[in-house]
Protein backbone atom coordinates (compact mmCIF):
# COMPACT_ATOMS: atom_id res chain seq x y z
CA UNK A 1 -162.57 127.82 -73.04
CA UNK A 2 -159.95 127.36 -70.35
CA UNK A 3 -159.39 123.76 -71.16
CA UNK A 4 -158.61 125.18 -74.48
CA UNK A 5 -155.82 127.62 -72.99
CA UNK A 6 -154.00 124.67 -71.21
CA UNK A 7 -153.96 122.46 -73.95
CA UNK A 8 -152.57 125.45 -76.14
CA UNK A 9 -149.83 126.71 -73.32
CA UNK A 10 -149.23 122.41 -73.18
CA UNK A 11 -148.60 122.27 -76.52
CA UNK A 12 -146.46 125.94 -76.77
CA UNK A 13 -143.98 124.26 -74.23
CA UNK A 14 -143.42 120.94 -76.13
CA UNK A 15 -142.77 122.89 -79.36
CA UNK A 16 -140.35 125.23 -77.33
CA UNK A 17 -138.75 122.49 -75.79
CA UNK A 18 -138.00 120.87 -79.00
CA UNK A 19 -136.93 124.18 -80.56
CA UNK A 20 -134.36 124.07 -78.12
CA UNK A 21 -131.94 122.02 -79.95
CA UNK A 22 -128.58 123.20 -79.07
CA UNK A 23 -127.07 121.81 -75.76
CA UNK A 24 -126.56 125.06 -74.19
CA UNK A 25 -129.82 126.07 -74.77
CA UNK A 26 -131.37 122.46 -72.94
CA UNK A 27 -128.53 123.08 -70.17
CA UNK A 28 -129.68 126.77 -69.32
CA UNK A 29 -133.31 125.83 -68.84
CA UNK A 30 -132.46 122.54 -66.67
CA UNK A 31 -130.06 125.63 -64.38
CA UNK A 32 -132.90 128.33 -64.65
CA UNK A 33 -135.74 125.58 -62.74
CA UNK A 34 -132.67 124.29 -60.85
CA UNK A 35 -131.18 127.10 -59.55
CA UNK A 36 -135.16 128.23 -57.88
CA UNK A 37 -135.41 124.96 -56.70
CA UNK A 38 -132.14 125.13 -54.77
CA UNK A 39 -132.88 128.81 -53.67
CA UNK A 40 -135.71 127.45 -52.06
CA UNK A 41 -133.78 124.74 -50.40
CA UNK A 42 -135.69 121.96 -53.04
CA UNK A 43 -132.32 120.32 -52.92
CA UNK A 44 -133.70 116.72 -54.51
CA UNK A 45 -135.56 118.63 -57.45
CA UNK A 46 -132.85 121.01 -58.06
CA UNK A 47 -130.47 117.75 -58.14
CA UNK A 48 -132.51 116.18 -60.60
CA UNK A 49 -132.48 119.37 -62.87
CA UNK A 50 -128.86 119.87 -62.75
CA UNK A 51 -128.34 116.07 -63.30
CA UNK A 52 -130.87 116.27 -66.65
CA UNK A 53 -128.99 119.67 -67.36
CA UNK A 54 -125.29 117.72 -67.36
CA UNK A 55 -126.49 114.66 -69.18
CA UNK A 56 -128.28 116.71 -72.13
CA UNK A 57 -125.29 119.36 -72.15
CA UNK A 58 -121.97 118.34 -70.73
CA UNK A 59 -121.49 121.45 -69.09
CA UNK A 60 -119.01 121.00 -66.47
CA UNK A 61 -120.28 123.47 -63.97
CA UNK A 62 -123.31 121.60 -63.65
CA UNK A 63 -121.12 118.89 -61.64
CA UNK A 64 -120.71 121.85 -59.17
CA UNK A 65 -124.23 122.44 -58.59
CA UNK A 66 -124.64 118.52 -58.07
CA UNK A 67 -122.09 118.52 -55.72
CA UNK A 68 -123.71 121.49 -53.86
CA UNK A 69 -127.16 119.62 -53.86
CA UNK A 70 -125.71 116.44 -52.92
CA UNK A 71 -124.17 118.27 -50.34
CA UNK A 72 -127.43 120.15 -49.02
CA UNK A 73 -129.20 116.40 -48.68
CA UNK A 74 -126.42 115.42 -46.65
CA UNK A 75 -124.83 112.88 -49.62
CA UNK A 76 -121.31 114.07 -48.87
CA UNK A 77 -119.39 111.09 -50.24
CA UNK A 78 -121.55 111.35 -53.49
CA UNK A 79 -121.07 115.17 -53.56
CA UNK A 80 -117.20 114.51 -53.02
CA UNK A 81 -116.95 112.28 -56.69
CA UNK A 82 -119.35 115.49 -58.25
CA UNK A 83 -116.69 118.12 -57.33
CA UNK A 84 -113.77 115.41 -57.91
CA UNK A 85 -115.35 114.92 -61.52
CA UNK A 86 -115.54 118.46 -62.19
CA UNK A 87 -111.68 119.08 -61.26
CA UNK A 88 -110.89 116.24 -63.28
CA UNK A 89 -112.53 117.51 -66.71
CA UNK A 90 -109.69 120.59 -65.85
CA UNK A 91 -112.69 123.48 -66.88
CA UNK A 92 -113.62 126.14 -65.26
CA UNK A 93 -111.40 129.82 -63.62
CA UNK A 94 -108.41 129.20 -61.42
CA UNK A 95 -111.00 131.18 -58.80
CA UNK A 96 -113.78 128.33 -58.81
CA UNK A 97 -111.34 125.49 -59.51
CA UNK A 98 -110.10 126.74 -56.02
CA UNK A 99 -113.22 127.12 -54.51
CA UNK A 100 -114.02 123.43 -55.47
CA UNK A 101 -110.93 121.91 -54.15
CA UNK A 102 -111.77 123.83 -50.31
CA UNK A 103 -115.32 122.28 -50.81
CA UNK A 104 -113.73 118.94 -51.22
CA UNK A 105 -111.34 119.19 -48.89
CA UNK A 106 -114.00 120.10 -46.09
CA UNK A 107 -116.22 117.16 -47.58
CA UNK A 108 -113.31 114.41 -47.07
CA UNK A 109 -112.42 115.50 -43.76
CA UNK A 110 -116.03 115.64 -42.84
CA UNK A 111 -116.51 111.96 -44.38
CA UNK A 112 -113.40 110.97 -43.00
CA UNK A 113 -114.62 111.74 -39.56
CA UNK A 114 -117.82 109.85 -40.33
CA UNK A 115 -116.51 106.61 -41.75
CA UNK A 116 -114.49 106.25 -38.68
CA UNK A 117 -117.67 106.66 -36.32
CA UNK A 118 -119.20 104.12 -37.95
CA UNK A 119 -116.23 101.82 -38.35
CA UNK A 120 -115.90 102.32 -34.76
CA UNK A 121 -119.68 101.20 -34.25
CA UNK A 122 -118.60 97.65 -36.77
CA UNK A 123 -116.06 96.93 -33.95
CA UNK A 124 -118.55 97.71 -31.14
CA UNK A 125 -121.34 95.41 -33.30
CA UNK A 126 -118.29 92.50 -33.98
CA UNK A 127 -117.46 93.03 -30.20
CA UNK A 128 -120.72 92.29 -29.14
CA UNK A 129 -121.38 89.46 -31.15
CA UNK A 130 -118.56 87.47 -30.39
CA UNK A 131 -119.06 87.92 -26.78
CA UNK A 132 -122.37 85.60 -27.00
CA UNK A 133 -124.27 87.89 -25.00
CA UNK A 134 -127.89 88.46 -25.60
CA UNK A 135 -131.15 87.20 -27.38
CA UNK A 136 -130.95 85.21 -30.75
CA UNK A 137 -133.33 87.70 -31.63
CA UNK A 138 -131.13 90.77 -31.16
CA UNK A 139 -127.87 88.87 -31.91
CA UNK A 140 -129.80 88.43 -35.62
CA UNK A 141 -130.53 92.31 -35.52
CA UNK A 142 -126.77 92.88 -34.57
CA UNK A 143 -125.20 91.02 -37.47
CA UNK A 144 -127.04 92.46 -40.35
CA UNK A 145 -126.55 95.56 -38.73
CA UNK A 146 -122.87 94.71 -38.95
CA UNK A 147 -123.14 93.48 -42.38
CA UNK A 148 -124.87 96.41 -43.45
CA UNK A 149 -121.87 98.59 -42.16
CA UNK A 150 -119.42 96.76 -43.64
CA UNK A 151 -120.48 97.04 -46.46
CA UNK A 152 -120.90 100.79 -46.60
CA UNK A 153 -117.90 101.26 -45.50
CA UNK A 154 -116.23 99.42 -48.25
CA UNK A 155 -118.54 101.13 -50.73
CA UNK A 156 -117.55 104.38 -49.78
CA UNK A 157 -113.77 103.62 -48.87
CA UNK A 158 -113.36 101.77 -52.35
CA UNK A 159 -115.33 104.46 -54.09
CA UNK A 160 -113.52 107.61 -52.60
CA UNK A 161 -110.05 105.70 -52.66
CA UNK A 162 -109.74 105.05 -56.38
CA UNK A 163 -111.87 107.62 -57.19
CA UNK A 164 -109.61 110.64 -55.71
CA UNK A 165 -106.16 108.34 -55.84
CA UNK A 166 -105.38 108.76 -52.27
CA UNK A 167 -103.70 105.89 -51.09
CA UNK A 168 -106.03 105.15 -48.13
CA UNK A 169 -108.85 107.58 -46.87
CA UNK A 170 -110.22 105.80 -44.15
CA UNK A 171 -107.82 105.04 -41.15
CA UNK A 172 -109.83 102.06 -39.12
CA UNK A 173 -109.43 102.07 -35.33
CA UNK A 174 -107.43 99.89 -33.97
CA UNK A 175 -109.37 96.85 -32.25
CA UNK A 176 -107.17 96.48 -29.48
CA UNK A 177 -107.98 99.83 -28.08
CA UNK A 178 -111.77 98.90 -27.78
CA UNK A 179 -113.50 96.35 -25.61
CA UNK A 180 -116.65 95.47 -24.32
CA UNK A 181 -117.57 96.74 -21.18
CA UNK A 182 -120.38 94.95 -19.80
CA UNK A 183 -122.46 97.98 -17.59
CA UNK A 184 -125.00 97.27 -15.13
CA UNK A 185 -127.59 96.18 -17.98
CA UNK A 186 -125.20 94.32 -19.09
CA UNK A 187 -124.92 95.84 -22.94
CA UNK A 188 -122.92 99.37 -23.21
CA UNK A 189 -119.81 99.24 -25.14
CA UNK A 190 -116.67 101.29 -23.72
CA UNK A 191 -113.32 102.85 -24.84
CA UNK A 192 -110.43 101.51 -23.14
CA UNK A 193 -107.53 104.12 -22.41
CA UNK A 194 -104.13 103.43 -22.91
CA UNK A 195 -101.90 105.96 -21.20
């Protein structure tokens, strides 16, 4: 008899779902599940929703709440593009439109500061690897490490660049102010000072 219930209630939700035609009606049921799931901090579920909700209704706002759960797993340069796509489509009140901007203005300084740390650590990498120091086996290590970076910080310069049409996000430091500083163990890394 139960079995009977859940095949019933399975079949009740597949007709509802395809009674609901209209896109608003698909968009509010993809924010309904995804606004629980981000209440209870589900952030990669409540993504998902809010993504399915956008693609099925074109409601701008849902960019917003993509941004917000992109921004909750830590995805800031991927949450930046959400809220920059959502100003760009021009919708929503002069109060959120504002809101939006501050969040993307807090997410580019906070990327900003984060592309330079790890351009910073490319220099470092590049720094140790031309110095010859070390095993082949860590010297290997080192250079796809340094590849890798590279090329995330491209990605995300290039992306966030043309993206948000500023001229140049990322600032890179300059070489010359960093050497290598061989320590005691022979490996540390160090900032020089210039006065």
């Amino acid at each position: 008899m139960s079995k009977l219930v859940v095949i019933a209630l399975l079949l009740l939700g597949s007709t509802v779902a395809r009674a609901q035609t209209t896109p608003e009606e698909y968009g509010a049921a993809f924010y309904d599940v995804g606004r629980q799931r981000y209440a209870a901090s589900n952030f990669e579920d409540a993504l998902d929703e809010f993504e399915l909700g956008f693609a099925r209704s074109h409601e701008p706002a849902f960019l917003v709440n993509i941004g917000q759960c992109l921004r909750g797993l830590d995805r800031i340069d991927e949450a930046a593009m959400a809220y920059k796509e959502f100003l760009d489509l021009r919708e929503g009140d002069s109060r959120l439109r504002a809101e939006v901007w501050e969040a993307l203005d807090e997410l580019l300084a906070q990327l900003e500061g984060r592309l330079f740390r790890v351009a910073r650590s490319a220099i470092f990498l590049r720094a140790y690897l031309d110095s010859g120091i070390g095993a082949p086996a860590e010297r290997a290590a080192a250079a796809q490490t340094h590849k890798e970076l590279i090329a995330r910080l491209i990605k995300v310069d290039d992306t966030l660049t043309l993206g948000l049409g500023r001229v140049h996000l990322l600032q890179l430091p300059d070489p010359r102010s960093l050497v290598y500083a061989p320590s005691r163990a022979g490996r540390d890394l160090a900032t020089r000072t210039t006065p």
